[in-house]
N, C-alpha and C. Protein backbone atom coordinates (compact mmCIF):
# COMPACT_ATOMS: atom_id res chain seq x y z
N UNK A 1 18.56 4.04 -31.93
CA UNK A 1 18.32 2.81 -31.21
C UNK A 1 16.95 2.91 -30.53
N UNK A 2 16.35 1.93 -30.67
CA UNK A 2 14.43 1.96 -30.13
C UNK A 2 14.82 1.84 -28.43
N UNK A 3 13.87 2.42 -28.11
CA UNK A 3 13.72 2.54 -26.20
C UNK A 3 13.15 0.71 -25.94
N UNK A 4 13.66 0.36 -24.92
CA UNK A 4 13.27 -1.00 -24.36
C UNK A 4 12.41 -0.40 -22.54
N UNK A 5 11.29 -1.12 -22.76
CA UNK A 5 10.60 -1.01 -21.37
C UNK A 5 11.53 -1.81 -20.20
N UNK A 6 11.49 -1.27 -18.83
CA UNK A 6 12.30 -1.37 -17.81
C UNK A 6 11.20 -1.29 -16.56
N UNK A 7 11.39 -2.30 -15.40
CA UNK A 7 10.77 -1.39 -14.05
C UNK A 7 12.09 -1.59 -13.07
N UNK A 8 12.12 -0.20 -12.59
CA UNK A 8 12.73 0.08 -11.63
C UNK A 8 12.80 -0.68 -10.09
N UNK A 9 13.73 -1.50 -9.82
CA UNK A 9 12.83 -2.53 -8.72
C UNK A 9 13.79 -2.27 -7.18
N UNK A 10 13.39 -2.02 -6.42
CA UNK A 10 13.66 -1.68 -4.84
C UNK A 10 14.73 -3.61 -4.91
N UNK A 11 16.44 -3.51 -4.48
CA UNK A 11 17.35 -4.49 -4.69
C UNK A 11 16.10 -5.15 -3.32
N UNK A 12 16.37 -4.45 -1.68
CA UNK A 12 15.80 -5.23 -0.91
C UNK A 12 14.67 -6.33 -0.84
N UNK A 13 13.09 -5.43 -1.21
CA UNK A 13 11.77 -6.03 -1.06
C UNK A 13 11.28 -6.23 -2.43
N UNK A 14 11.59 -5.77 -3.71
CA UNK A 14 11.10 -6.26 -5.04
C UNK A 14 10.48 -5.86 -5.55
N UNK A 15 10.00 -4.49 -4.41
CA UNK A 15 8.57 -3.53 -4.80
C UNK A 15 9.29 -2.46 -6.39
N UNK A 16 8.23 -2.62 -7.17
CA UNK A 16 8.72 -1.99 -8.24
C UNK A 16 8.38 -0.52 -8.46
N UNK A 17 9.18 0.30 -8.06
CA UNK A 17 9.49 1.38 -7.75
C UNK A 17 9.01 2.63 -9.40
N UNK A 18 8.96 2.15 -10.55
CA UNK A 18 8.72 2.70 -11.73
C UNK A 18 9.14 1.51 -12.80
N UNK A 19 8.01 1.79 -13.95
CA UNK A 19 8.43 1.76 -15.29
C UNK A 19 8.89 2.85 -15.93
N UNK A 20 10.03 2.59 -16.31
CA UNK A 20 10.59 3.55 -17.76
C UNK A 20 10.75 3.16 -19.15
N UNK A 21 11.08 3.60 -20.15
CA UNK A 21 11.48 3.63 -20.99
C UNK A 21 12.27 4.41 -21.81
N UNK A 22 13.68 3.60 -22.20
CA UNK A 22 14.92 4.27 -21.89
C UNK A 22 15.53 3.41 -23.25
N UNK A 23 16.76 4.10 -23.94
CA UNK A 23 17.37 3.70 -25.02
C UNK A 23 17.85 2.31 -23.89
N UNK A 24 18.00 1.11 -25.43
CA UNK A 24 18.73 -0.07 -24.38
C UNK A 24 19.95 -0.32 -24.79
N UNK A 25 21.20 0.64 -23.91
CA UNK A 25 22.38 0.91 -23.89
C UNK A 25 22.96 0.96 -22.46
N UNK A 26 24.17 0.40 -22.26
CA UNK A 26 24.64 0.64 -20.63
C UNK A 26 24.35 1.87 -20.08
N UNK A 27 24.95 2.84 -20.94
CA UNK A 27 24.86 4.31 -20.62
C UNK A 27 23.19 4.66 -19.82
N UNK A 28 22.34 4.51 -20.61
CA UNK A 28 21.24 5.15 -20.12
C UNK A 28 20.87 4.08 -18.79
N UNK A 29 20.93 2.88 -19.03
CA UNK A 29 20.43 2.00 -18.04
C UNK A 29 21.52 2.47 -16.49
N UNK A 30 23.01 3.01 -17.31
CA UNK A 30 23.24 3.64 -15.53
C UNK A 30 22.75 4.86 -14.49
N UNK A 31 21.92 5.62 -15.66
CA UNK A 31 21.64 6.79 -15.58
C UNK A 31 20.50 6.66 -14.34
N UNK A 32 19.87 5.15 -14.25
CA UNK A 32 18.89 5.19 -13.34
C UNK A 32 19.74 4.55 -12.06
N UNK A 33 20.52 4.30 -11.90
CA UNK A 33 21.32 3.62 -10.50
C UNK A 33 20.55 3.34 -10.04
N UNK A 34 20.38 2.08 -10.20
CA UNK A 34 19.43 0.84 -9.13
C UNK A 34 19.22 0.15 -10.09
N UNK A 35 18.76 -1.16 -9.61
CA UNK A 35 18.09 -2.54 -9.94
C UNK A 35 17.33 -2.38 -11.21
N UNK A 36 17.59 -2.92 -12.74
CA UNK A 36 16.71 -2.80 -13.77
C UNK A 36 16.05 -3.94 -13.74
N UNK A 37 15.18 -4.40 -14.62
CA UNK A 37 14.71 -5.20 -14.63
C UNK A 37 14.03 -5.45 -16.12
N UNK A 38 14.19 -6.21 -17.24
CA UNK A 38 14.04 -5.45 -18.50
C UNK A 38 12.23 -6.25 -18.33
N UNK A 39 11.12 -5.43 -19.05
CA UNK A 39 9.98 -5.19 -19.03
C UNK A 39 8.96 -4.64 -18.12
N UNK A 40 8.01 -4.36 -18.38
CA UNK A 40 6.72 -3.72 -16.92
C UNK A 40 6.07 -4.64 -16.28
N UNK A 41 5.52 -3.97 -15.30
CA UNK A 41 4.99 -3.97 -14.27
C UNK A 41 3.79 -3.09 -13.29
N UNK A 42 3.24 -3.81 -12.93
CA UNK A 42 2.09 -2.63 -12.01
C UNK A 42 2.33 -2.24 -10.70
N UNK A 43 3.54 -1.86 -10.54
CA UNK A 43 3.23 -1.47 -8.85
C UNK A 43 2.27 -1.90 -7.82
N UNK A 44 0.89 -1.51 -8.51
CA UNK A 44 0.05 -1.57 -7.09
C UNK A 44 -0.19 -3.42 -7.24
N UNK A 45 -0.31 -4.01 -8.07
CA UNK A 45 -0.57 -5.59 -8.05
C UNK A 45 0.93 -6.65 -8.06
N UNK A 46 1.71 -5.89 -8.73
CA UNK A 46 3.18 -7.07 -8.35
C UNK A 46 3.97 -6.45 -7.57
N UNK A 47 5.23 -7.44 -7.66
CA UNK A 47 6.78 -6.85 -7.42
C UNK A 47 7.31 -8.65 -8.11
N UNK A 48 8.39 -7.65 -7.91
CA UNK A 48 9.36 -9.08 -8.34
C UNK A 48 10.28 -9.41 -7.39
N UNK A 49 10.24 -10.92 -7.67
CA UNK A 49 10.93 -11.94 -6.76
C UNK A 49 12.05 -12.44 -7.22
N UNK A 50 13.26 -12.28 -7.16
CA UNK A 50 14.58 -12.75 -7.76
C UNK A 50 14.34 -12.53 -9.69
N UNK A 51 13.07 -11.37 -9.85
CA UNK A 51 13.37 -11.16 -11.40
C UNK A 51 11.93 -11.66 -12.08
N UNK A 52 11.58 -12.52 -11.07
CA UNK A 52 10.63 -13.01 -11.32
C UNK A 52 9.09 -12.27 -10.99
N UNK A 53 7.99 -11.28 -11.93
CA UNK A 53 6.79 -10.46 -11.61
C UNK A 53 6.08 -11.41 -11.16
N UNK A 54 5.68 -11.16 -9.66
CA UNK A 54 4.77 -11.91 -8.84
C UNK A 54 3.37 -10.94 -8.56
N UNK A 55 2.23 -11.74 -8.48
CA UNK A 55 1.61 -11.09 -8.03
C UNK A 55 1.78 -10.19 -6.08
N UNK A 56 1.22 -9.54 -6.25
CA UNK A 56 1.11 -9.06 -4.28
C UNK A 56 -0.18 -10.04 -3.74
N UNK A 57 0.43 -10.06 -2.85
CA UNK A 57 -0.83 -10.53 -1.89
C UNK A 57 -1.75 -9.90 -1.28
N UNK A 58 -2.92 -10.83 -1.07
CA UNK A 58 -3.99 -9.84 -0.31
C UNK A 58 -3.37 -9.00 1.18
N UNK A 59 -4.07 -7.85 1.23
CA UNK A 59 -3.42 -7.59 2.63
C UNK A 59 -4.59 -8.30 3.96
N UNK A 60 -4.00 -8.90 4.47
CA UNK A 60 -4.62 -9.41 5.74
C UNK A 60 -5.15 -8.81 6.78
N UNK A 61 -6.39 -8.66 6.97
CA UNK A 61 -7.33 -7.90 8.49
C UNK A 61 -8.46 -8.64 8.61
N UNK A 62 -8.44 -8.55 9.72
CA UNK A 62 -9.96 -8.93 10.59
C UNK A 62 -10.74 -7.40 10.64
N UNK A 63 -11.94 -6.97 10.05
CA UNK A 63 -12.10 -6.17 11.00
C UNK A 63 -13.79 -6.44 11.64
N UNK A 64 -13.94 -6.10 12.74
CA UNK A 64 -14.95 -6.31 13.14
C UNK A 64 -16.48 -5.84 13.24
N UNK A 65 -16.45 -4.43 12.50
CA UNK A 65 -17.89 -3.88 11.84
C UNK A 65 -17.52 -2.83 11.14
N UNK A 66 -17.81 -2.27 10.33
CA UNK A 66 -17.99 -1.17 9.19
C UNK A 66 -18.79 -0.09 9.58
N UNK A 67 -19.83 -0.59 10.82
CA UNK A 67 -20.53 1.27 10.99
C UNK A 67 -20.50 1.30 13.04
N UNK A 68 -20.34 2.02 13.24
CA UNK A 68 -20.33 2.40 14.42
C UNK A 68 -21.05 3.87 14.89
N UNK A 69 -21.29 4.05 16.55
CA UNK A 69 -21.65 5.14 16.70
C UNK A 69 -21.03 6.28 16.80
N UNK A 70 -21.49 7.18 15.89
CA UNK A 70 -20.63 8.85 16.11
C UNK A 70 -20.52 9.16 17.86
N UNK A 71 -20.34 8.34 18.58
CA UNK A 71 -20.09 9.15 20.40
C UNK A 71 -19.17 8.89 20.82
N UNK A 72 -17.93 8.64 19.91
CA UNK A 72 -16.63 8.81 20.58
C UNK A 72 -15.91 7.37 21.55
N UNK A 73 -17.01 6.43 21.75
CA UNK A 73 -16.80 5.42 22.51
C UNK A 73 -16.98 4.35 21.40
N UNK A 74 -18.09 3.95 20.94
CA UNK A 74 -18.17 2.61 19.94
C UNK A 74 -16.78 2.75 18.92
N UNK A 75 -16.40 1.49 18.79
CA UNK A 75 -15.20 0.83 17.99
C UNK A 75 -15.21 0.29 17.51
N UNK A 76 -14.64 0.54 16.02
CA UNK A 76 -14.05 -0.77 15.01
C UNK A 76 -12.95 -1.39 15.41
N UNK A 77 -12.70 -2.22 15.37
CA UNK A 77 -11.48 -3.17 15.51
C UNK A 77 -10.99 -3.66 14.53
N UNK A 78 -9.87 -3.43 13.97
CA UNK A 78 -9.20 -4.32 12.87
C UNK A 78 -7.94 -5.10 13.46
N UNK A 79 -8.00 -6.32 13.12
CA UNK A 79 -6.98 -7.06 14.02
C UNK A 79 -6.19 -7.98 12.89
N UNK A 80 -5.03 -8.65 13.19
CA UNK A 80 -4.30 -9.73 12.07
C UNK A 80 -3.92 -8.19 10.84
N UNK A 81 -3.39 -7.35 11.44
CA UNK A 81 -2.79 -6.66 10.37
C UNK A 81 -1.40 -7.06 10.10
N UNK A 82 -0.01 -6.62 9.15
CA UNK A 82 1.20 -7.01 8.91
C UNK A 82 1.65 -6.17 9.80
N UNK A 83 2.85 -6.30 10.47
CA UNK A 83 3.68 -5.85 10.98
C UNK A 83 4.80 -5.01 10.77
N UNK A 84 5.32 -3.78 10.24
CA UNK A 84 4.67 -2.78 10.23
C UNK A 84 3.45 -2.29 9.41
N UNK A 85 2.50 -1.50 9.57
CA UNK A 85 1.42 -1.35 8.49
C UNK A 85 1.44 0.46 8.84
N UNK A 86 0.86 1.11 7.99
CA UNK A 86 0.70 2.79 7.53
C UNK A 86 -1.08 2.48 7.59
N UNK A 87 -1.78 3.77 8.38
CA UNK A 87 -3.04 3.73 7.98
C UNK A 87 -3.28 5.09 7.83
N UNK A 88 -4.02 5.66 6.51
CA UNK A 88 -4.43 6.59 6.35
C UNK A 88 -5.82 6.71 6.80
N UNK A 89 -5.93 7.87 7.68
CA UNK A 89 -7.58 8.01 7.59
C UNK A 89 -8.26 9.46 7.06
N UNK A 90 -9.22 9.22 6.32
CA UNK A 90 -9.57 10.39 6.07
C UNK A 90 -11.41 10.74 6.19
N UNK A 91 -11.43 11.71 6.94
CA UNK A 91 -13.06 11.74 6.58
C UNK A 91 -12.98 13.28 7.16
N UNK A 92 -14.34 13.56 8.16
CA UNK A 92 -14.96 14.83 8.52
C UNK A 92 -13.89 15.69 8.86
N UNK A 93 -13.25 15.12 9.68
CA UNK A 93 -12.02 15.86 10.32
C UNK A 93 -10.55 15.78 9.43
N UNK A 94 -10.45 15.71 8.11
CA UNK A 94 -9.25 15.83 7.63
C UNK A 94 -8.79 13.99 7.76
N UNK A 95 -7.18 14.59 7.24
CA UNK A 95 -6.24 13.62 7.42
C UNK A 95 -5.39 13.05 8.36
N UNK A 96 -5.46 11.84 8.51
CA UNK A 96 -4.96 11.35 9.26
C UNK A 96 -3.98 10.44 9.47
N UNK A 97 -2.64 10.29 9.61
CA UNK A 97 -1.77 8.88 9.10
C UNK A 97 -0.87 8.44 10.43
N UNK A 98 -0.97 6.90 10.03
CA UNK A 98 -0.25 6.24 11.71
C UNK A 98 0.01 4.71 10.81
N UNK A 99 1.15 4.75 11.87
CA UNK A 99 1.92 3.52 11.52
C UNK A 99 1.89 2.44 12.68
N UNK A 100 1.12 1.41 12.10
CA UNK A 100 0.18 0.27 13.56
C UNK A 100 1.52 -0.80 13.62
N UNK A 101 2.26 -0.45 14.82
CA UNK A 101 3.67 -1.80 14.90
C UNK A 101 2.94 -2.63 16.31
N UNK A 102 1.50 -2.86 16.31
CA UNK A 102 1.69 -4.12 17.02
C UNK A 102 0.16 -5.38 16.19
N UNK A 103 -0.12 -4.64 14.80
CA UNK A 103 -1.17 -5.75 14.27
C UNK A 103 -2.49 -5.24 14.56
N UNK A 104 -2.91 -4.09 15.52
CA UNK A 104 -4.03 -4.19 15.89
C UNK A 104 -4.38 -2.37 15.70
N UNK A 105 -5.75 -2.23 15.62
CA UNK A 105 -6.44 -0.77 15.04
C UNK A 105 -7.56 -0.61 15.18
N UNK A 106 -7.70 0.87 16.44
CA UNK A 106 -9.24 1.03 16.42
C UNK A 106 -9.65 2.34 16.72
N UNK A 107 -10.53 2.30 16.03
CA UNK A 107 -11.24 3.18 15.24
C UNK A 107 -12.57 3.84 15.84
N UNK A 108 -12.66 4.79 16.64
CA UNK A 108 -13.46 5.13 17.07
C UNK A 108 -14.20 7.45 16.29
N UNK A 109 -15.33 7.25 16.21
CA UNK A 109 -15.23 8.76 15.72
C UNK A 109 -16.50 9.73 16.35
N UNK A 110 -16.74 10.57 16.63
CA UNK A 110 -17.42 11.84 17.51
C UNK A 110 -18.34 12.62 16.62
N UNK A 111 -17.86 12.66 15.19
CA UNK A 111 -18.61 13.31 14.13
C UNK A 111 -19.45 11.99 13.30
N UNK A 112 -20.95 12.37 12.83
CA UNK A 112 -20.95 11.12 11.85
C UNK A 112 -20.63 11.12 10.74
N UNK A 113 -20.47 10.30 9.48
CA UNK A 113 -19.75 10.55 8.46
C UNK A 113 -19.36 9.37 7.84
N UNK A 114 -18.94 9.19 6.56
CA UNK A 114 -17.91 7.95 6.16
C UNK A 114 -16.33 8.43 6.32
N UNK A 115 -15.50 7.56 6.94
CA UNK A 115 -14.14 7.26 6.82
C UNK A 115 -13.46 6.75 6.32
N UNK A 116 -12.83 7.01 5.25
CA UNK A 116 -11.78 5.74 4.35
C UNK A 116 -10.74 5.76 5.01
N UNK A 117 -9.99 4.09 5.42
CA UNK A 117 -9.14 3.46 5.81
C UNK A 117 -8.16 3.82 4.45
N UNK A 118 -6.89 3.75 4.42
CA UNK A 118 -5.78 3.25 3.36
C UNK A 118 -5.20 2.44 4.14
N UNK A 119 -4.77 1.15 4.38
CA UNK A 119 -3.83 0.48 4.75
C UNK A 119 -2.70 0.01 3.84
N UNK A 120 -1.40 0.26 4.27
CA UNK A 120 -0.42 0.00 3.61
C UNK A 120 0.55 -1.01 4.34
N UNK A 121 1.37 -2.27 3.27
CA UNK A 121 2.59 -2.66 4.17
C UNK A 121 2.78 -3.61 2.74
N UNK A 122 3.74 -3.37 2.81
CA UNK A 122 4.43 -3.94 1.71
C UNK A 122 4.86 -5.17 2.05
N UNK A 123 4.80 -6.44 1.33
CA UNK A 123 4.20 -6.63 -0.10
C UNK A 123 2.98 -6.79 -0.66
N UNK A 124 1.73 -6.49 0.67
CA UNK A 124 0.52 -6.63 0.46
C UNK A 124 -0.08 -5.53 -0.60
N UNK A 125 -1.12 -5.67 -1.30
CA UNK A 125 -1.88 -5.13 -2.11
C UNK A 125 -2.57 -3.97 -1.09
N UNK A 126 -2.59 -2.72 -1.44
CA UNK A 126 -3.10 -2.03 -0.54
C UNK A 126 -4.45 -1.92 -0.49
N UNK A 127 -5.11 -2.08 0.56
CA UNK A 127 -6.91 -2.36 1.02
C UNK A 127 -7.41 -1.30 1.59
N UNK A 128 -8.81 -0.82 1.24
CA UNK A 128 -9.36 0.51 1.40
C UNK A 128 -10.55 -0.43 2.05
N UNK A 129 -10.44 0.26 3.40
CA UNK A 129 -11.96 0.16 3.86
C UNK A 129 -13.12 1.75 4.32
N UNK A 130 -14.23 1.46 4.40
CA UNK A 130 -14.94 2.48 4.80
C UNK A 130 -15.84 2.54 6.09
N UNK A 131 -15.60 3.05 6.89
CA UNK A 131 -16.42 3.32 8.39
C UNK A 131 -17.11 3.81 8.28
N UNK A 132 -18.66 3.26 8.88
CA UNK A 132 -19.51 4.50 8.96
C UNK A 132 -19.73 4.81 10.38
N UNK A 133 -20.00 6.17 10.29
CA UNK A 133 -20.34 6.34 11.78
C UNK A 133 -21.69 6.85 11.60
N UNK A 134 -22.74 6.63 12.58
CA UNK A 134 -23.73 7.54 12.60
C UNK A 134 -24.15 7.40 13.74
């Protein structure tokens, strides 16, 4: 029997969790326990909506400058984020990760350097920004 493409889809938010490809028989389709969904998908650009592959949406921020001064006091501001949101930061000093529950993020740094932002919150498309400090 030929394998049929599948994405694996989160029952709650729609976020599609994997594509597989799997014989298309009850048996194997229980083997994944959870939500099938018969064809693919891209994770980072859809999810599905009652079955239906939607695109994601932009993720939403204000932010208010891209380079600032390395002295520990000047600030980026990113504001109008989703509610909960994940921010990765990474630059001179390693890694960094925080979860922003009131919309708002700032960004201040001591070393100069570039910083990449990851912002995450589902169902938004995840948005990479870069800080400079000097």
């Amino acid at each position: 029997m030929p394998n049929k493409q599948y994405r694996r889809v989160a029952t709650r938010t729609g976020e599609i969790l994997s594509v597989v490809s799997i014989p298309d028989t009850d048996a194997a389709r229980d083997l994944y326990n959870t939500h099938l969904e018969e064809g693919s998908g891209d994770s980072r650009t859809e999810y599905s909506v009652n079955g239906i592959l939607t695109p994601r949406p932009p993720m939403p921020y204000v932010l208010d400058t891209d380079t600032i001064t390395a002295d520990g006091a000047d600030t980026a501001r990113m504001t109008c984020l989703p509610i909960p949101a994940s921010i990765r930061v990474s630059g001179p000093h390693g890694l960094q990760v925080m979860t922003i529950d009131d919309g708002e993020f700032e960004f201040q740094a001591d070393m100069p350097g570039d910083y990449q932002l990851e912002i995450e919150a589902f169902p938004y498309r995840q948005a990479e920004v870069v800080i400079h400090a000097v």
